[in-house]
C-alpha atoms as a PDB file:
ATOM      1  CA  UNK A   1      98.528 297.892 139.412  1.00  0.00           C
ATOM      2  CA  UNK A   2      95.876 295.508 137.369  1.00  0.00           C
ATOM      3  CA  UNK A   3      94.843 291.869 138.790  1.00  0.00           C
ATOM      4  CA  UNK A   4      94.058 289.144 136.538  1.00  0.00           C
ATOM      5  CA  UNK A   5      91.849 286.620 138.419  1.00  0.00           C
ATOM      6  CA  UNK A   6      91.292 283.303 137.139  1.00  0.00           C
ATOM      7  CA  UNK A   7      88.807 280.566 138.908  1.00  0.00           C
ATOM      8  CA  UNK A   8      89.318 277.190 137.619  1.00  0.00           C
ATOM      9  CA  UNK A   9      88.217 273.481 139.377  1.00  0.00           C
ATOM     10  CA  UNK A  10      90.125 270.604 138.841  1.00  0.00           C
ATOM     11  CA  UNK A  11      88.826 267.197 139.351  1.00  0.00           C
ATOM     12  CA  UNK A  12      90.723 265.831 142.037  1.00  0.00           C
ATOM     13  CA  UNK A  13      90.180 261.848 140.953  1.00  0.00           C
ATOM     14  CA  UNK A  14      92.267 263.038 137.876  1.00  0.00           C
ATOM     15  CA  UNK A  15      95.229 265.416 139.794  1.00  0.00           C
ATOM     16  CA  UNK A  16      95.392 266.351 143.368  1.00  0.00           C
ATOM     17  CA  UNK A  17      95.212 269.808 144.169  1.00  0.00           C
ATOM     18  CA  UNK A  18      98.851 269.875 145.901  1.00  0.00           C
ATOM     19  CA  UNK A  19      99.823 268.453 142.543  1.00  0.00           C
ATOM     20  CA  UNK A  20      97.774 270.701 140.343  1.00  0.00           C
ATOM     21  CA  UNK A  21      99.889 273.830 142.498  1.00  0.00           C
ATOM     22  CA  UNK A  22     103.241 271.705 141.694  1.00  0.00           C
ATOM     23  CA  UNK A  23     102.774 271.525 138.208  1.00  0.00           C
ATOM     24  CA  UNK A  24     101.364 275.170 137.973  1.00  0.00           C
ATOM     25  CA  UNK A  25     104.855 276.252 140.263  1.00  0.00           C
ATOM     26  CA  UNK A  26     106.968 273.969 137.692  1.00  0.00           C
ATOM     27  CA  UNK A  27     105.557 274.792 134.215  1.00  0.00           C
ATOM     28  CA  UNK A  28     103.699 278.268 134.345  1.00  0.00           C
ATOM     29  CA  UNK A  29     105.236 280.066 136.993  1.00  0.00           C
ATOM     30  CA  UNK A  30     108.997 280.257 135.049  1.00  0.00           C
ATOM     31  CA  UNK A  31     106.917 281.590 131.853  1.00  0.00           C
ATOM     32  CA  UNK A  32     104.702 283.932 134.164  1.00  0.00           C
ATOM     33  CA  UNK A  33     108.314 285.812 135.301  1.00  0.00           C
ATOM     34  CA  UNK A  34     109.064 286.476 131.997  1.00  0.00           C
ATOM     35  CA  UNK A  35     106.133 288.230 130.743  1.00  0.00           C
ATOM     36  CA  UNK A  36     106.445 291.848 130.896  1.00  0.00           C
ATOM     37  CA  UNK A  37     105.234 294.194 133.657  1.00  0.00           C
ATOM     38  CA  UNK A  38     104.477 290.707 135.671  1.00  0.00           C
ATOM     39  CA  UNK A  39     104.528 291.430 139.762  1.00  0.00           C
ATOM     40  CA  UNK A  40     103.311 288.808 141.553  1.00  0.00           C
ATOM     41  CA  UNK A  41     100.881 285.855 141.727  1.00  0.00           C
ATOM     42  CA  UNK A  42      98.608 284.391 144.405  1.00  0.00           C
ATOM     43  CA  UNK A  43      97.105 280.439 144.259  1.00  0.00           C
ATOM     44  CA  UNK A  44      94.619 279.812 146.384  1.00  0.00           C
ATOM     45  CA  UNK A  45      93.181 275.940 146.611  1.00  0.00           C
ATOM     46  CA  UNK A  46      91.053 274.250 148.525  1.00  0.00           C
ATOM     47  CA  UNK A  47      90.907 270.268 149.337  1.00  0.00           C
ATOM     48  CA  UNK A  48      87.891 270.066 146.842  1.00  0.00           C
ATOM     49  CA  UNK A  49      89.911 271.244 143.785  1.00  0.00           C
ATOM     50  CA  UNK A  50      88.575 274.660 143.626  1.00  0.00           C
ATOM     51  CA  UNK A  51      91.385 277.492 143.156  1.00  0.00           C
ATOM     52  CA  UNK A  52      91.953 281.092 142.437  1.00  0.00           C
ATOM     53  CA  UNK A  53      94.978 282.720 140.824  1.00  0.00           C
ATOM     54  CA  UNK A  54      95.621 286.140 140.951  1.00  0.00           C
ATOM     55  CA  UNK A  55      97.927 287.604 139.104  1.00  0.00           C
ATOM     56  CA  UNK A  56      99.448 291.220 139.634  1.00  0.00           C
ATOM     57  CA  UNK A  57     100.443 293.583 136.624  1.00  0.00           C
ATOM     58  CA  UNK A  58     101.983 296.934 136.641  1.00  0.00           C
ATOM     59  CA  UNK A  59      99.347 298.331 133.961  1.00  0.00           C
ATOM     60  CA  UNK A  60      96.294 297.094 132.168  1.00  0.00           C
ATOM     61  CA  UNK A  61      97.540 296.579 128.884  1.00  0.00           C
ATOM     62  CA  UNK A  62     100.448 294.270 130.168  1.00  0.00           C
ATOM     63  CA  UNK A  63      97.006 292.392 132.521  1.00  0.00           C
ATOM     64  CA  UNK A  64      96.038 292.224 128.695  1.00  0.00           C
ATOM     65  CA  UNK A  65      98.395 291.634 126.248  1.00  0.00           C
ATOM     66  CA  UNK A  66      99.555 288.002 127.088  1.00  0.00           C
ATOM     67  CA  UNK A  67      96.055 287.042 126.369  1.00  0.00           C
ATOM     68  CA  UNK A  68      96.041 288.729 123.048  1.00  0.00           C
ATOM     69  CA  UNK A  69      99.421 286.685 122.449  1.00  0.00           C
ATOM     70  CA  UNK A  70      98.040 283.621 123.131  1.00  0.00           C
ATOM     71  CA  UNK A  71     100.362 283.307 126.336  1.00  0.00           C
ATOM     72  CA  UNK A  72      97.279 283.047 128.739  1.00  0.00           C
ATOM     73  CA  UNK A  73      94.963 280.003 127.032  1.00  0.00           C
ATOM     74  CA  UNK A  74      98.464 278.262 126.151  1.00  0.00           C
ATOM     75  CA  UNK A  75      99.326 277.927 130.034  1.00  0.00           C
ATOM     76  CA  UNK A  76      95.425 277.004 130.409  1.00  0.00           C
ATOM     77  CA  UNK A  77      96.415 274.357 127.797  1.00  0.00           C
ATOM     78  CA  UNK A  78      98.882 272.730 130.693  1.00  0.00           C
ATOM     79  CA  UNK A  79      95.809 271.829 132.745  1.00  0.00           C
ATOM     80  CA  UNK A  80      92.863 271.206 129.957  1.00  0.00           C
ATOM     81  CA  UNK A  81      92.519 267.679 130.892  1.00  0.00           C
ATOM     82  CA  UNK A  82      91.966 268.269 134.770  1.00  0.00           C
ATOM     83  CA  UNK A  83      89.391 270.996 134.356  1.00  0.00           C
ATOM     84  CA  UNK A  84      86.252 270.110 135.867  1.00  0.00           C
ATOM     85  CA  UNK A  85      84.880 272.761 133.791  1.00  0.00           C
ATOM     86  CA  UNK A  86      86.282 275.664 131.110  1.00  0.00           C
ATOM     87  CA  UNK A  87      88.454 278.378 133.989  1.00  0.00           C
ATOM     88  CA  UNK A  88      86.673 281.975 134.639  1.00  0.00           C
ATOM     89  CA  UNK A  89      88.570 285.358 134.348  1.00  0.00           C
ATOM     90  CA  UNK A  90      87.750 288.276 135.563  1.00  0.00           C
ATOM     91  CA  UNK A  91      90.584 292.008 135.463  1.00  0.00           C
ATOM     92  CA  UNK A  92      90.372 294.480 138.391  1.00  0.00           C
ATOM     93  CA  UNK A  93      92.388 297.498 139.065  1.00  0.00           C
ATOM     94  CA  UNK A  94      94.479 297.005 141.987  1.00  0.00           C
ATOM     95  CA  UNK A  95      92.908 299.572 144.737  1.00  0.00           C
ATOM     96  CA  UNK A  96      94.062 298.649 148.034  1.00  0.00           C
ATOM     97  CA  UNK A  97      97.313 296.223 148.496  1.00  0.00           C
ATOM     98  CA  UNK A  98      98.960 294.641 151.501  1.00  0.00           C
ATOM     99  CA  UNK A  99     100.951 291.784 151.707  1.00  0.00           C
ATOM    100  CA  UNK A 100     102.130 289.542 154.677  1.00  0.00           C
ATOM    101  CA  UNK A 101     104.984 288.029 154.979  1.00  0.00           C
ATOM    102  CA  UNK A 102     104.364 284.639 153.157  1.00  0.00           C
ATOM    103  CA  UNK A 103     106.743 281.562 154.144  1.00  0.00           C
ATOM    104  CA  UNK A 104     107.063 278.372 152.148  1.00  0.00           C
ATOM    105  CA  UNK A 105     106.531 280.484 148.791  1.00  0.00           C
END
């Protein structure tokens, strides 16, 4: 398993962070299911507009190919006028997983 991590600020005078994880639940999260070897995603926020999204992918080359498709910087697109500044990301191989129960997901 491959994790895509992303690190992005938005400017909270412009969206709320609750309503940056709305939009991100009604516009990208849909797409996100349907790209291929997709399994799972993380947002983490804080009150200050920070966040970090990791996304889980059965292999590498599905971690890379919706970013060679143009999937990845058109869901970026979604939020390019709440940056703060342009989003990191970073790929890891997936060495150690465990997952609580999450409610409210």
């Amino acid at each position: 398993m491959f994790a895509r991590v992303t690190i992005v600020e938005v400017d909270p005078v412009r969206m709320s962070p609750a309503a940056a994880v709305a939009r991100f639940k009604e516009l990208v999260l849909p797409e996100l299911r349907r790209q291929q070897g997709y399994e799972g995603v993380y947002v983490l926020d804080t009150p200050e507009g920070k966040g970090l999204l990791i996304s889980l992918w059965a292999t590498q080359e599905a971690a890379q190919s919706n970013i060679a498709s143009g999937y990845y910087e058109a869901q970026l697109a979604k939020f390019v006028t709440v940056f703060r500044s342009p989003p990191g990301r970073e790929q890891y191989e997936v060495a150690l997983a465990e997952s609580p129960s999450v409610a409210n997901s």
